[in-house]
C-alpha atoms as a PDB file:
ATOM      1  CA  UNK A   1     -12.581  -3.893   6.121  1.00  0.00           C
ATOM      2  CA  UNK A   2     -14.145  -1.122   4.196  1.00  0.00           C
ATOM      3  CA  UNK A   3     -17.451  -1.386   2.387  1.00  0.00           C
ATOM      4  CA  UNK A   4     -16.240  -2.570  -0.532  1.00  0.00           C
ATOM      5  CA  UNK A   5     -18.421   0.009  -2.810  1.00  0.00           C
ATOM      6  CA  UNK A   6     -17.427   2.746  -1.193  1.00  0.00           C
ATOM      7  CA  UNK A   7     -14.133   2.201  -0.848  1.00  0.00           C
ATOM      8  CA  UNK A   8     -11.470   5.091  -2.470  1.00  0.00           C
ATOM      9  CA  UNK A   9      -8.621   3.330  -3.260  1.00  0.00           C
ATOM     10  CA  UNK A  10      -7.179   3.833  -0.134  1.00  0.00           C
ATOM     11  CA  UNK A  11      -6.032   1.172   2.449  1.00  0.00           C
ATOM     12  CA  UNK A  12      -6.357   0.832   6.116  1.00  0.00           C
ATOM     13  CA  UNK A  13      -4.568   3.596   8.062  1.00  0.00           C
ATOM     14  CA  UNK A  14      -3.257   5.406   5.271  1.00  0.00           C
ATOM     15  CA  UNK A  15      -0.991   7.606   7.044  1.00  0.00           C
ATOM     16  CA  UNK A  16       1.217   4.717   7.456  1.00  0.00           C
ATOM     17  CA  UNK A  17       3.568   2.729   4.529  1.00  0.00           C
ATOM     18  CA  UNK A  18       2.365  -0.792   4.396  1.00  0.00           C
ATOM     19  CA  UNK A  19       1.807  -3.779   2.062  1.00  0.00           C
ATOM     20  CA  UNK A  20      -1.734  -4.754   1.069  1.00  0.00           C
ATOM     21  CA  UNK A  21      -4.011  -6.722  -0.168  1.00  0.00           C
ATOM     22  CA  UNK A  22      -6.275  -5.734  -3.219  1.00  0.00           C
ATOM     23  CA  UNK A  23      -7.692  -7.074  -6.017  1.00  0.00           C
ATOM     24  CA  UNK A  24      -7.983  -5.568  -9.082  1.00  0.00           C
ATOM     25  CA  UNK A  25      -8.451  -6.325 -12.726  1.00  0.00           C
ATOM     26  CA  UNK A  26      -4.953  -8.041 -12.580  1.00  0.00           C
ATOM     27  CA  UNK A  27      -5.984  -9.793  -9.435  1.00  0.00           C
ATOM     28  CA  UNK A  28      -4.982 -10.607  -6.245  1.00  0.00           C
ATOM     29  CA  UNK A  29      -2.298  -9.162  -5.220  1.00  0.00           C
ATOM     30  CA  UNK A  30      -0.224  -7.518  -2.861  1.00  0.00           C
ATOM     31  CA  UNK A  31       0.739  -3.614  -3.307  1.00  0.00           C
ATOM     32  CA  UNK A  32       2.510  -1.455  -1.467  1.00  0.00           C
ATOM     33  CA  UNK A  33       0.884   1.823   0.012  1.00  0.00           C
ATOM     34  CA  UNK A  34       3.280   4.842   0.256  1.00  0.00           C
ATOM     35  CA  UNK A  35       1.736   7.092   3.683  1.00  0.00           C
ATOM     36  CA  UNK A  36       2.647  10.139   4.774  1.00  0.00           C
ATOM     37  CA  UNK A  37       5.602   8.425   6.240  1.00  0.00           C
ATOM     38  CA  UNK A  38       7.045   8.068   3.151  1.00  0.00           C
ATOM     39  CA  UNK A  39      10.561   9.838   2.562  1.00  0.00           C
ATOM     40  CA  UNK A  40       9.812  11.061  -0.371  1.00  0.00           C
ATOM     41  CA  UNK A  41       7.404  13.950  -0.392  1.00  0.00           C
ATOM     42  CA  UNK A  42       6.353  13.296  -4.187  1.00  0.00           C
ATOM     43  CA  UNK A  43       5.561   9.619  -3.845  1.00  0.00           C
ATOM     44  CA  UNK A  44       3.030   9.910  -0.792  1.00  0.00           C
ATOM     45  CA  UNK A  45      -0.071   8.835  -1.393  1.00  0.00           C
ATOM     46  CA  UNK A  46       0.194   6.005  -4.389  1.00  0.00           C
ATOM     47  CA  UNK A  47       0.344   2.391  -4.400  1.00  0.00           C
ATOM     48  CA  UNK A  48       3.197   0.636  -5.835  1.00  0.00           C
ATOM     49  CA  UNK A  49       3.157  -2.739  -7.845  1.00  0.00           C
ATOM     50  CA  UNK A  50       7.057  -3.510  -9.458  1.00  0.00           C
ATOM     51  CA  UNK A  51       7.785  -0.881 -11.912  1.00  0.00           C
ATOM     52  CA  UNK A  52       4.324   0.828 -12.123  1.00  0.00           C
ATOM     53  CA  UNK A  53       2.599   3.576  -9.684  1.00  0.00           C
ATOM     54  CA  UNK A  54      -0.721   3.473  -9.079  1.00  0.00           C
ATOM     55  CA  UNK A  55      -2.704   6.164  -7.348  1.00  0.00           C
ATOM     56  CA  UNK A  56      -5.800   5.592  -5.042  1.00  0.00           C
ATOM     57  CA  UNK A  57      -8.413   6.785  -7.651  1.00  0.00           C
ATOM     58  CA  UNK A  58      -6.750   3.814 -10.399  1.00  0.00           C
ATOM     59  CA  UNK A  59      -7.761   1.705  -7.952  1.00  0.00           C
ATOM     60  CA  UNK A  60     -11.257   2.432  -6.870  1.00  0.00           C
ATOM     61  CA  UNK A  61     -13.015  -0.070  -8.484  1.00  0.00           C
ATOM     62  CA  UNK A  62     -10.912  -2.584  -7.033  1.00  0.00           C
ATOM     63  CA  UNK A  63     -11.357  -4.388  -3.746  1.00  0.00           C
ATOM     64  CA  UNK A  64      -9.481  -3.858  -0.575  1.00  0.00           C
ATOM     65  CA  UNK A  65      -8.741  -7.082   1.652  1.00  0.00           C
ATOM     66  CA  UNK A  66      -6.753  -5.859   4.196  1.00  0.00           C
ATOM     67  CA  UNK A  67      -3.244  -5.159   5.607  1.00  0.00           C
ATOM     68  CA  UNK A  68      -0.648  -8.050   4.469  1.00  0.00           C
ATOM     69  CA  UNK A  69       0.210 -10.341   7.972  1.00  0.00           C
ATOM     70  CA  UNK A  70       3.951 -10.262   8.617  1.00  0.00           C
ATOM     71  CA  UNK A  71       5.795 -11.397  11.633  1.00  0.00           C
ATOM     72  CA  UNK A  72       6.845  -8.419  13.712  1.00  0.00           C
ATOM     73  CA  UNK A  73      10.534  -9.007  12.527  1.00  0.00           C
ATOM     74  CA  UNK A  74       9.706  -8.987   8.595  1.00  0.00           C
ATOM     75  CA  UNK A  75       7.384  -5.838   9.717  1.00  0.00           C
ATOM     76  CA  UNK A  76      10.687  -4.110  10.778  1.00  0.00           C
ATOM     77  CA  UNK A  77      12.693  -5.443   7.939  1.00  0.00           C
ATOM     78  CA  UNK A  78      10.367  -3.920   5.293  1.00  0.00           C
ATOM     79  CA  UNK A  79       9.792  -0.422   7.194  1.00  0.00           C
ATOM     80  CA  UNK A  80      13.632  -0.976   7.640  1.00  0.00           C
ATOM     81  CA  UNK A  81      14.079  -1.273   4.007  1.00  0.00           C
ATOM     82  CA  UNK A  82      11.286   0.724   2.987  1.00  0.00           C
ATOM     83  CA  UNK A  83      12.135   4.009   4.719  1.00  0.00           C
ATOM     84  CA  UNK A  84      15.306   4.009   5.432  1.00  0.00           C
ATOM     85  CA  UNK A  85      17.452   3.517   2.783  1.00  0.00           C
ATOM     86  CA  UNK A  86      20.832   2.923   2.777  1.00  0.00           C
ATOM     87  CA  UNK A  87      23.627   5.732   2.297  1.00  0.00           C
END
Protein backbone atom coordinates (compact mmCIF):
# COMPACT_ATOMS: atom_id res chain seq x y z
CA UNK A 1 0.00 0.00 0.00
CA UNK A 2 1.14 3.47 -0.71
CA UNK A 3 2.31 5.91 1.93
CA UNK A 4 -0.72 7.19 2.69
CA UNK A 5 0.57 11.05 2.58
CA UNK A 6 1.95 10.82 -0.44
CA UNK A 7 -0.39 9.13 -2.15
CA UNK A 8 -1.99 10.95 -5.65
CA UNK A 9 -5.18 9.69 -5.93
CA UNK A 10 -4.17 6.98 -7.86
CA UNK A 11 -4.60 3.20 -7.12
CA UNK A 12 -2.39 0.24 -7.44
CA UNK A 13 -1.37 -0.51 -11.04
CA UNK A 14 -3.14 2.16 -12.63
CA UNK A 15 -2.79 1.09 -16.08
CA UNK A 16 -5.31 -1.47 -15.36
CA UNK A 17 -9.48 -0.98 -14.71
CA UNK A 18 -10.18 -2.25 -11.28
CA UNK A 19 -12.39 -1.73 -8.19
CA UNK A 20 -10.88 -0.21 -5.04
CA UNK A 21 -10.82 0.55 -1.88
CA UNK A 22 -10.59 4.24 -0.57
CA UNK A 23 -11.77 6.26 1.91
CA UNK A 24 -12.70 9.54 1.61
CA UNK A 25 -14.80 12.20 3.24
CA UNK A 26 -17.88 10.00 2.32
CA UNK A 27 -16.08 6.98 3.62
CA UNK A 28 -15.28 3.71 2.94
CA UNK A 29 -15.96 2.70 -0.04
CA UNK A 30 -15.37 0.96 -3.07
CA UNK A 31 -14.67 2.96 -6.52
CA UNK A 32 -13.95 1.99 -9.63
CA UNK A 33 -10.58 3.05 -11.40
CA UNK A 34 -10.86 3.56 -15.22
CA UNK A 35 -6.86 2.54 -16.68
CA UNK A 36 -5.59 2.91 -19.77
CA UNK A 37 -7.53 -0.14 -20.63
CA UNK A 38 -10.48 1.61 -20.61
CA UNK A 39 -12.55 1.75 -24.01
CA UNK A 40 -13.20 4.95 -23.84
CA UNK A 41 -10.32 7.27 -24.51
CA UNK A 42 -12.05 10.29 -22.57
CA UNK A 43 -12.83 8.43 -19.37
CA UNK A 44 -9.17 7.05 -18.66
CA UNK A 45 -7.79 8.05 -15.79
CA UNK A 46 -10.89 8.88 -13.19
CA UNK A 47 -12.51 7.01 -10.56
CA UNK A 48 -16.08 6.26 -10.72
CA UNK A 49 -18.62 6.14 -7.72
CA UNK A 50 -22.61 5.67 -9.23
CA UNK A 51 -23.44 8.69 -11.15
CA UNK A 52 -20.42 10.92 -10.23
CA UNK A 53 -16.65 10.99 -11.74
CA UNK A 54 -14.02 11.61 -9.73
CA UNK A 55 -10.50 12.30 -10.88
CA UNK A 56 -7.24 11.27 -9.01
CA UNK A 57 -6.41 14.84 -7.73
CA UNK A 58 -10.41 14.92 -5.95
CA UNK A 59 -9.17 12.27 -4.25
CA UNK A 60 -5.79 13.00 -2.85
CA UNK A 61 -6.53 13.61 0.47
CA UNK A 62 -8.22 10.46 0.75
CA UNK A 63 -6.76 7.11 1.69
CA UNK A 64 -6.03 4.22 -0.54
CA UNK A 65 -6.61 0.57 0.95
CA UNK A 66 -6.02 -1.50 -1.74
CA UNK A 67 -7.37 -3.48 -4.75
CA UNK A 68 -11.06 -4.95 -3.95
CA UNK A 69 -10.60 -9.17 -3.50
CA UNK A 70 -12.81 -10.94 -6.03
CA UNK A 71 -12.84 -14.53 -6.96
CA UNK A 72 -11.13 -15.02 -10.29
CA UNK A 73 -14.65 -15.66 -11.90
CA UNK A 74 -16.33 -12.27 -10.57
CA UNK A 75 -12.74 -10.75 -11.73
CA UNK A 76 -13.72 -11.85 -15.31
CA UNK A 77 -17.32 -10.99 -14.96
CA UNK A 78 -16.58 -7.32 -14.10
CA UNK A 79 -13.62 -6.84 -16.78
CA UNK A 80 -16.29 -8.81 -18.85
CA UNK A 81 -18.82 -6.25 -18.13
CA UNK A 82 -16.62 -3.46 -17.68
CA UNK A 83 -14.84 -3.45 -21.05
CA UNK A 84 -16.65 -5.11 -23.18
CA UNK A 85 -19.89 -4.02 -23.58
CA UNK A 86 -22.51 -5.49 -25.24
CA UNK A 87 -23.58 -4.65 -29.00
Amino acid sequence: MPDVKAWDGCPEHPERSAWHWVKDADGLRPLLWRGDDWPERMDRGEWRDGFAVLSARDLSRGTYHGPVAMSPRLAMLCRREMLLPEL
